[in-house]
N, C-alpha and C. Protein backbone atom coordinates (compact mmCIF):
# COMPACT_ATOMS: atom_id res chain seq x y z
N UNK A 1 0.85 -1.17 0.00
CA UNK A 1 0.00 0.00 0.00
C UNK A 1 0.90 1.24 0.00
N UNK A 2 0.59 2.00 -0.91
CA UNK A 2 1.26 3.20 -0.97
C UNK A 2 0.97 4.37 -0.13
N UNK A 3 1.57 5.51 0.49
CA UNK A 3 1.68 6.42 1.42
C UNK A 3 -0.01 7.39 1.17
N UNK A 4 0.13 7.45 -0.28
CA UNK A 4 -1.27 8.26 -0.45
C UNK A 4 -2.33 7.30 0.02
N UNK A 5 -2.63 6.21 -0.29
CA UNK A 5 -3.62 5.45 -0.03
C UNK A 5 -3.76 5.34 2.10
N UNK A 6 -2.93 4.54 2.21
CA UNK A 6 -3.27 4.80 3.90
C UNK A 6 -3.47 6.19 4.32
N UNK A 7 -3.26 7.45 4.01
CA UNK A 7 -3.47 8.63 4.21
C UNK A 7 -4.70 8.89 4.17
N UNK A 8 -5.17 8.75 3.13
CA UNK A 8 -6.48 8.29 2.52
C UNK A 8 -7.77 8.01 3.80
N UNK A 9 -7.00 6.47 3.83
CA UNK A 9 -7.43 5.63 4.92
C UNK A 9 -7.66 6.04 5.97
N UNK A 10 -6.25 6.57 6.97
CA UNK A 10 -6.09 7.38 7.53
C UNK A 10 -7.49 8.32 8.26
N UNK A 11 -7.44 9.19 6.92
CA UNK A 11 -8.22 10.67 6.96
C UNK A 11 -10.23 10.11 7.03
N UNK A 12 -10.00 8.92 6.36
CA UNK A 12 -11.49 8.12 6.55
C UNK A 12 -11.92 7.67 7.68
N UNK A 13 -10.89 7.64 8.51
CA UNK A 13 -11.61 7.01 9.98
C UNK A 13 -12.41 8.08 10.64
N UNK A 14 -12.93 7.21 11.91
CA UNK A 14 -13.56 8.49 12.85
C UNK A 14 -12.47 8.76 13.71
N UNK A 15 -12.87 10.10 14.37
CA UNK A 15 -11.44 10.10 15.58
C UNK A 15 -11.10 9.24 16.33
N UNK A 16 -11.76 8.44 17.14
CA UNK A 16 -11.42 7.31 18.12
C UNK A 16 -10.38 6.47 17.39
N UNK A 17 -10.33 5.99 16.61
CA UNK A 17 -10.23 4.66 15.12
C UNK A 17 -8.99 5.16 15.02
N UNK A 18 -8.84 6.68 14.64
CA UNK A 18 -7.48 7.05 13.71
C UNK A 18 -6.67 7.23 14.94
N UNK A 19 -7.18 7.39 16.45
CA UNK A 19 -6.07 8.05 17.47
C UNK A 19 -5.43 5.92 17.41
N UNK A 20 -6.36 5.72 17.42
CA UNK A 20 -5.92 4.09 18.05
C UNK A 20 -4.94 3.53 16.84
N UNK A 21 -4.93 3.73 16.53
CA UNK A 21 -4.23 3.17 15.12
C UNK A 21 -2.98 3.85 15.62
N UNK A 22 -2.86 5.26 15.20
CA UNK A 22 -1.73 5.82 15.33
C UNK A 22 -0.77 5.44 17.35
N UNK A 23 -1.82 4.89 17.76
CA UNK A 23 -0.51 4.73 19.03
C UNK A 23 -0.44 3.93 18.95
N UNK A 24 -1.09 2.68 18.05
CA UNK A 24 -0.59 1.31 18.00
C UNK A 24 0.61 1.54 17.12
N UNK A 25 0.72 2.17 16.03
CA UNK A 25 1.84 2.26 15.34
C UNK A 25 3.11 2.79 16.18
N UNK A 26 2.71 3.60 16.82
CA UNK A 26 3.97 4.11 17.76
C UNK A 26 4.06 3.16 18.75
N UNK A 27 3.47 2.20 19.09
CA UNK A 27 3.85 0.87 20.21
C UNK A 27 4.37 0.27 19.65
N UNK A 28 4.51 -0.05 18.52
CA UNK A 28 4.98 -0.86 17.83
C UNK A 28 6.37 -0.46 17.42
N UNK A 29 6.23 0.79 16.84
CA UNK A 29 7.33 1.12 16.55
C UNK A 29 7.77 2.61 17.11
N UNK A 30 8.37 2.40 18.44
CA UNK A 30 8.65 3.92 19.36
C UNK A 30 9.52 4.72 18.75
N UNK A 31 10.14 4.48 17.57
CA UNK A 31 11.25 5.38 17.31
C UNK A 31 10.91 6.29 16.24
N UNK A 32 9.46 5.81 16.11
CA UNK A 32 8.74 7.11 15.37
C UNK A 32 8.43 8.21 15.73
N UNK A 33 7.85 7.81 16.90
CA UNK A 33 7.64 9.06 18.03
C UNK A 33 8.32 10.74 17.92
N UNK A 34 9.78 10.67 18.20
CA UNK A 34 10.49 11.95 18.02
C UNK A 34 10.14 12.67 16.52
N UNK A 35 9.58 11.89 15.68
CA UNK A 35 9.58 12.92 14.31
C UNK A 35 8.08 12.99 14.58
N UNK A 36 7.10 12.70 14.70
CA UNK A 36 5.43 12.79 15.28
C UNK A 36 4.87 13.71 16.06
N UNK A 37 6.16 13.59 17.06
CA UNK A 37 5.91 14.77 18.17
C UNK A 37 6.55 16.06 17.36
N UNK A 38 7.58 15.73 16.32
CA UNK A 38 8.26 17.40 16.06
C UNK A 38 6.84 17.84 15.32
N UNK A 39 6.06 17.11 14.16
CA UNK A 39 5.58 17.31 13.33
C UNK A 39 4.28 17.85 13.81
N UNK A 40 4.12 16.92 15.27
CA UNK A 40 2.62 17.66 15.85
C UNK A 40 2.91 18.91 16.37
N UNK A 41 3.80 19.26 17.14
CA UNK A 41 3.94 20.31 18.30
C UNK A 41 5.37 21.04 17.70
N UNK A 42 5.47 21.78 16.74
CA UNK A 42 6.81 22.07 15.78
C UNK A 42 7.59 22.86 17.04
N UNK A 43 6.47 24.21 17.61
CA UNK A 43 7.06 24.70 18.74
C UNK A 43 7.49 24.45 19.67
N UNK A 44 7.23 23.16 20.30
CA UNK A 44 7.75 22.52 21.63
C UNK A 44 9.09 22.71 22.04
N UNK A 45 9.46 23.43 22.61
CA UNK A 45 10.92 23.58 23.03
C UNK A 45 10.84 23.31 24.06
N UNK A 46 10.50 22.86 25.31
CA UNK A 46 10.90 22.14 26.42
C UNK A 46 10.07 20.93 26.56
N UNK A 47 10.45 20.38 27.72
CA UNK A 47 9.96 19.30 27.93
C UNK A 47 8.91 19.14 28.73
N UNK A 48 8.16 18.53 28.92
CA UNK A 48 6.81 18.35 29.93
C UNK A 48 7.39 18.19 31.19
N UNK A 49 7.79 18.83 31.88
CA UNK A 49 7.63 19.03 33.88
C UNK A 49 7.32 17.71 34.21
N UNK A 50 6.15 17.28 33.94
CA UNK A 50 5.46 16.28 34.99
C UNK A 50 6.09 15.16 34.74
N UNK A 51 6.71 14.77 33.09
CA UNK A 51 7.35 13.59 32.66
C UNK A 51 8.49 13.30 33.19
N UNK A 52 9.32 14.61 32.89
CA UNK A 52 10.90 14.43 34.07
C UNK A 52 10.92 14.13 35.53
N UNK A 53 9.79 14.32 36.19
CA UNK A 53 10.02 14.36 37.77
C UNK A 53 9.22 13.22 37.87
N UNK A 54 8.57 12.83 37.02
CA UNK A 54 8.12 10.84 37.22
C UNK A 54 8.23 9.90 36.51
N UNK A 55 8.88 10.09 35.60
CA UNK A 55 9.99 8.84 34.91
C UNK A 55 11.84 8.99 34.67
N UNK A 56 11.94 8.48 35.20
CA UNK A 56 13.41 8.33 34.97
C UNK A 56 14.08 7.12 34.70
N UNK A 57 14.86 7.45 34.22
CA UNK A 57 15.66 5.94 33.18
C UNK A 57 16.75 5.19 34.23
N UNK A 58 17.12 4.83 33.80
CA UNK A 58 18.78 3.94 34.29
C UNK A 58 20.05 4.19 33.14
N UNK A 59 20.56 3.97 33.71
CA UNK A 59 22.37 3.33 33.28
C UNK A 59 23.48 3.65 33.63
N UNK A 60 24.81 3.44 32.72
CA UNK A 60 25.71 3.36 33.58
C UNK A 60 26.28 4.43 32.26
N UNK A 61 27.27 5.40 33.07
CA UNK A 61 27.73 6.55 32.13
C UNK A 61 28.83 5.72 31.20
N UNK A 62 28.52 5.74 30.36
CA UNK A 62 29.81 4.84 29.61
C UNK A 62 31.02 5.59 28.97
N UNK A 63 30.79 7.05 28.56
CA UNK A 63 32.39 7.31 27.92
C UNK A 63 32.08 9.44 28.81
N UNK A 64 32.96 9.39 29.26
CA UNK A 64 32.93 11.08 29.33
C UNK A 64 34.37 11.39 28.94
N UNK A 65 33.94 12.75 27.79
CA UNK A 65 35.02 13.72 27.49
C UNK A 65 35.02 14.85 28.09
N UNK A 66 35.94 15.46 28.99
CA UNK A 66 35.81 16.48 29.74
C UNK A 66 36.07 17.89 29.05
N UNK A 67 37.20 17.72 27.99
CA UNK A 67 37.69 18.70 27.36
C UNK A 67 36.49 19.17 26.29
N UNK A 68 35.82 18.05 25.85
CA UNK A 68 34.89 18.42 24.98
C UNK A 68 33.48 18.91 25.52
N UNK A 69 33.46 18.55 26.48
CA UNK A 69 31.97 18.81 27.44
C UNK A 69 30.73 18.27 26.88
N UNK A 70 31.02 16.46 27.10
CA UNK A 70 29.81 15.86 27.00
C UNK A 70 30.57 14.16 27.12
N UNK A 71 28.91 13.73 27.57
CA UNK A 71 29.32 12.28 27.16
C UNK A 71 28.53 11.54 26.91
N UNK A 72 28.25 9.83 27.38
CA UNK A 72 27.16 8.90 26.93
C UNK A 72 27.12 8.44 28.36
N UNK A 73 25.87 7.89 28.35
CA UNK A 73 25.34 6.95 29.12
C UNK A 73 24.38 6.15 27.96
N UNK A 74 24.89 4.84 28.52
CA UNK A 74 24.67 3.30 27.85
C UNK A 74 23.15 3.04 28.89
N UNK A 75 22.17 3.05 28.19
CA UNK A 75 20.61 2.50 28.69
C UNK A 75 19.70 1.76 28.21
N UNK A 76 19.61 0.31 28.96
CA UNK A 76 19.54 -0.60 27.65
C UNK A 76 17.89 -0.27 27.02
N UNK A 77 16.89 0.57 28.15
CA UNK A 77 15.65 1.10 27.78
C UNK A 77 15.90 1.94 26.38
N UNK A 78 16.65 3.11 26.10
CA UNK A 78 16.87 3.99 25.44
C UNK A 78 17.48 3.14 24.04
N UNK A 79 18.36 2.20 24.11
CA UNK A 79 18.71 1.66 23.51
C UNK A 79 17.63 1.31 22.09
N UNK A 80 16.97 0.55 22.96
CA UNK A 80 15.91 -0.28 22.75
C UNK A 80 14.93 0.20 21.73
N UNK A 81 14.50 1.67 22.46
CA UNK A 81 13.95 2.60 21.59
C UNK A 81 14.24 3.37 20.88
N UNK A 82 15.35 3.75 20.75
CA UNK A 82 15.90 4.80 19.74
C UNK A 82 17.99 4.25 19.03
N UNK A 83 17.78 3.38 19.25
CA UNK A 83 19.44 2.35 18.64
C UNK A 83 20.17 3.10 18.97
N UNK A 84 20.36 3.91 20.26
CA UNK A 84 21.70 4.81 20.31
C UNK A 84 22.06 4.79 22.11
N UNK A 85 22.98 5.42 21.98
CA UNK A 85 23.19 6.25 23.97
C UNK A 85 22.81 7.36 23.99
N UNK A 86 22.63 7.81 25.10
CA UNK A 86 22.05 9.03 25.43
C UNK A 86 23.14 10.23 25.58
N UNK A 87 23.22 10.73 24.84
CA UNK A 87 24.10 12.30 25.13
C UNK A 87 23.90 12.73 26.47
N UNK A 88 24.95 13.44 27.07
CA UNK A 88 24.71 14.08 28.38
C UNK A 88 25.39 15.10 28.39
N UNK A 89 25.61 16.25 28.32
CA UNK A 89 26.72 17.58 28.76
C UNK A 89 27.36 17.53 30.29
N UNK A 90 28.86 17.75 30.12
CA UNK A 90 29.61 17.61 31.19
C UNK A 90 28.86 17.91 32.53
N UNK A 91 28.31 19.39 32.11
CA UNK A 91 27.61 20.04 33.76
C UNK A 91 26.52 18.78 34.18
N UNK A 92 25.99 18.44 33.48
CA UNK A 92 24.79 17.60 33.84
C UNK A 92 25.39 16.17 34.65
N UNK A 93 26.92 15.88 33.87
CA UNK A 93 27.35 14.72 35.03
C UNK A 93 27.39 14.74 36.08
N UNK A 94 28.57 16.61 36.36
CA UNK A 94 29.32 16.43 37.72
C UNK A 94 30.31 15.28 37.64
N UNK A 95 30.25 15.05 39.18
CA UNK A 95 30.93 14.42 39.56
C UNK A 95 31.13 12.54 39.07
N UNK A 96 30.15 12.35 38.44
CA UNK A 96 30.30 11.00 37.18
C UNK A 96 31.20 11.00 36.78
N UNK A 97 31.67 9.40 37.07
CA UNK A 97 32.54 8.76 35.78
C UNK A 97 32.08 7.79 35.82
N UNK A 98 33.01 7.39 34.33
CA UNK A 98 32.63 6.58 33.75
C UNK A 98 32.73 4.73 34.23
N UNK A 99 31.46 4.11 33.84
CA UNK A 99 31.33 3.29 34.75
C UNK A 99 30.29 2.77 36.20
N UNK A 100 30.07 4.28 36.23
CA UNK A 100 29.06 4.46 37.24
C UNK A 100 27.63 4.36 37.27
N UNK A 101 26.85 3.83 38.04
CA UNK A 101 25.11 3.61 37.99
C UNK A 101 24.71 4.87 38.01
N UNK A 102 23.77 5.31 36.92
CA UNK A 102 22.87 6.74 37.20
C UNK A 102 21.82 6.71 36.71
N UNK A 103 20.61 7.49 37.50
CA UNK A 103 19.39 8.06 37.01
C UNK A 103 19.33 8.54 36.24
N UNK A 104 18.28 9.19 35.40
CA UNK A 104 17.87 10.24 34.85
C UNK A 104 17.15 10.72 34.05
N UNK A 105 16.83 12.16 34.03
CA UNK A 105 15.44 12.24 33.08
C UNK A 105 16.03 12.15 31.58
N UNK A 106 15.11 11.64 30.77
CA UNK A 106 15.65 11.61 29.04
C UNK A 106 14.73 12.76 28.43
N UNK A 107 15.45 13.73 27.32
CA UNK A 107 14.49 14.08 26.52
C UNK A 107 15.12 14.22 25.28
N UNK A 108 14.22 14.59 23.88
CA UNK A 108 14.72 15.19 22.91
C UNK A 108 15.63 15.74 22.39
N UNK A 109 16.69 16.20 22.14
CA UNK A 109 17.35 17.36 21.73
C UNK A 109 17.34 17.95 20.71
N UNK A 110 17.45 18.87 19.71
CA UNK A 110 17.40 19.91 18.70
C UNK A 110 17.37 18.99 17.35
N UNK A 111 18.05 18.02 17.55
CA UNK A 111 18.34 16.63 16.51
C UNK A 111 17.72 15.46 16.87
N UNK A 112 16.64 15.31 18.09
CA UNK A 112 15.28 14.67 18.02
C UNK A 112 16.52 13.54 18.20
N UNK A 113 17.38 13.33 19.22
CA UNK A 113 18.22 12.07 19.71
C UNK A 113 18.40 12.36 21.36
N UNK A 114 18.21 11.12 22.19
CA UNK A 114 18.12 11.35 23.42
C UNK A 114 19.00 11.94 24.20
N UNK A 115 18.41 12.89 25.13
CA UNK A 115 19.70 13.43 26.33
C UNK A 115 19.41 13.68 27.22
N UNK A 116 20.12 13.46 28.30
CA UNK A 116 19.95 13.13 30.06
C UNK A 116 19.89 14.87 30.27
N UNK A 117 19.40 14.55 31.46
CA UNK A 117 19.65 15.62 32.33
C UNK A 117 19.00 15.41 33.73
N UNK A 118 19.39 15.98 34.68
CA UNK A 118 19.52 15.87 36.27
C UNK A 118 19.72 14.29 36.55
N UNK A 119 20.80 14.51 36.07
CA UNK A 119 21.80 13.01 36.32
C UNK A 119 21.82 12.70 37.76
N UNK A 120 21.32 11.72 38.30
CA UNK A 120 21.50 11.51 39.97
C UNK A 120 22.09 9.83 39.98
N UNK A 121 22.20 9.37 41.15
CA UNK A 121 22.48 8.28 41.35
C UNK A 121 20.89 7.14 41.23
N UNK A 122 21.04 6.01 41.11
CA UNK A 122 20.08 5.13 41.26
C UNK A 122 19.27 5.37 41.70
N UNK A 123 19.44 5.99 43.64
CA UNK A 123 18.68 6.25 44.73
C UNK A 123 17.94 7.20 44.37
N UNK A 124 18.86 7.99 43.63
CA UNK A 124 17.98 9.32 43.32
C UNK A 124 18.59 11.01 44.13
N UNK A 125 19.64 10.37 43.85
CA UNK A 125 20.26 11.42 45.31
C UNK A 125 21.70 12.15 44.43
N UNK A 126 22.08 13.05 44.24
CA UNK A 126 23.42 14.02 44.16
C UNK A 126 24.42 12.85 44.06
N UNK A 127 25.46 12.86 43.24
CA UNK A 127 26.53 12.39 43.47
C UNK A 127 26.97 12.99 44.91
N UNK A 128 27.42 11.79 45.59
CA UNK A 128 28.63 12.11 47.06
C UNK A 128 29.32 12.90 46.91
N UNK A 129 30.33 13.26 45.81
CA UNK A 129 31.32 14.02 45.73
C UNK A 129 30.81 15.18 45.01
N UNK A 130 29.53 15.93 45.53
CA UNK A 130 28.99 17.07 44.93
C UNK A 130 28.47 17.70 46.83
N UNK A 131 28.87 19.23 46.82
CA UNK A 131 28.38 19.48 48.02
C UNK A 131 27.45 20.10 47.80
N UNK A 132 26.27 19.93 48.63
CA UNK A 132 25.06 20.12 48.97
C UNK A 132 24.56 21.49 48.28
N UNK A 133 23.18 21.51 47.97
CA UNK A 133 23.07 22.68 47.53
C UNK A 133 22.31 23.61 48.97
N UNK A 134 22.83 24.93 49.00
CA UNK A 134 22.14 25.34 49.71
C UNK A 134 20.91 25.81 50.39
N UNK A 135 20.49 25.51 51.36
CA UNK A 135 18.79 25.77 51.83
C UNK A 135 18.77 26.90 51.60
N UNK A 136 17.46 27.84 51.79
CA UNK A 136 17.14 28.90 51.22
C UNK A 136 17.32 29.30 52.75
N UNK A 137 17.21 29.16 53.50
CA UNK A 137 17.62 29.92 54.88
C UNK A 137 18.88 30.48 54.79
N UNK A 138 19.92 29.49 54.68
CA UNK A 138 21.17 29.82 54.17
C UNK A 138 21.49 31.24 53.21
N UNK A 139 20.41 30.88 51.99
CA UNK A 139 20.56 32.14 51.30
C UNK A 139 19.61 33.68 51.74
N UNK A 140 19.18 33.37 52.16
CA UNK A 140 18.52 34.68 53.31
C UNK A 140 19.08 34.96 54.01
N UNK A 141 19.70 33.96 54.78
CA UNK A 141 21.36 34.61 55.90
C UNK A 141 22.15 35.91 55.23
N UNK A 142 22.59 35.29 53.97
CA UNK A 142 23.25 35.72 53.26
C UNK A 142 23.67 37.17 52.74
N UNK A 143 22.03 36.74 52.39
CA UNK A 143 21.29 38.22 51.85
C UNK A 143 21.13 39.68 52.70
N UNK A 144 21.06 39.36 54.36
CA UNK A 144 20.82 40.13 55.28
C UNK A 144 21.93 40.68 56.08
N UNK A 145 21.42 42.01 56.07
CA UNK A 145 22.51 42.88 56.52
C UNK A 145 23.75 43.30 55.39
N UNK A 146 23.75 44.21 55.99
CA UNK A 146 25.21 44.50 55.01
C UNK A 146 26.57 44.44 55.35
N UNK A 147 26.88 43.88 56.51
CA UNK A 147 28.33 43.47 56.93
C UNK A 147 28.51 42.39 56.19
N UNK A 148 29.80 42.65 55.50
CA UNK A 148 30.41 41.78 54.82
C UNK A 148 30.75 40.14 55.07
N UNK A 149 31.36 40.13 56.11
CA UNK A 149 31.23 38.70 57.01
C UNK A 149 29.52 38.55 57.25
N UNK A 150 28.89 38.31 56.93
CA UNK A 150 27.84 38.06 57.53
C UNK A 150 27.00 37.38 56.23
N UNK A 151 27.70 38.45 55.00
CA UNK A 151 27.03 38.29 53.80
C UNK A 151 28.03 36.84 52.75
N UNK A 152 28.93 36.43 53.86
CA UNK A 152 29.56 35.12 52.91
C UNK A 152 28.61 33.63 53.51
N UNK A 153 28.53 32.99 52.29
CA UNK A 153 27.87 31.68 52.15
C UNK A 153 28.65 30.63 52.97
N UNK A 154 28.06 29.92 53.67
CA UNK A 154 28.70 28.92 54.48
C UNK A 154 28.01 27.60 53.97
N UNK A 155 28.95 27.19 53.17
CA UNK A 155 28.15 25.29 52.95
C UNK A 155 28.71 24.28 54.11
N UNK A 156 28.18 23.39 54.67
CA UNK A 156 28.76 22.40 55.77
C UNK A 156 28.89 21.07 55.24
């Protein structure tokens, strides 16, 4: 069957019919998805909020270049769905290397190929060798008064 004809087809259903079809095709085949979504939503430049803070992936960071500022993480989910690793930018590792178990949210990038960001551990927690970010009390300390000693940041 040629492209005009299922289009055709397609455009003949009722709405229920044509939504079902089309996510069976994308169950079937997920790596359609990134050109579907550019084609539906051209403007979309960020990512959905609610998706990053309740799904997150696995794997293990497999190659970082520091000089270049980026690397991969190997996920056999991501894999699966899109035949590649996931890009990550240096800042987004931290304290990662390579080798290591990590979380993280996946999305899109500009070239519709996957990339991490808020890289955490398994647990879900900061790399160890990252110090804490500061409470907002801390930064109200900070903020108050105008003596100089008073106005430097103290991390513990």
């Amino acid at each position: 069957m040629d492209a005009k004809s299922l289009t055709d087809l397609l455009c003949a259903l009722d709405g229920d019919s044509a939504v079902h079809l089309i996510l069976e095709a994308l169950r079937t085949r997920p790596a359609l998805s990134p050109a579907v979504v550019s084609f539906a939503c051209p403007a979309l430049t960020y990512a959905p909020a609610r998706g990053m803070m309740e799904r997150r992936c696995r794997g293990v960071v497999k190659h970082v270049d520091r000089t270049q500022g980026f690397g991969y993480i190997a996920s056999p989910e991501i894999e699966a769905t899109f035949g590649m690793d996931v890009v990550v930018r240096d800042i987004q590792l931290g304290a990662f290397q390579t080798g290591e178990e990590v979380s993280f949210t996946c999305v899109l990038n500009e070239e519709n190929k996957p990339q991490a960001y808020e890289v955490l551990t398994v647990a879900g927690t900061p790399h160890p060798g990252v110090a804490p970010t500061p409470e907002w009390a801390d930064w109200n300390e900070w903020t108050d008064g105008n003596d100089p000693k008073k106005r430097r940041l103290q991390v513990a």
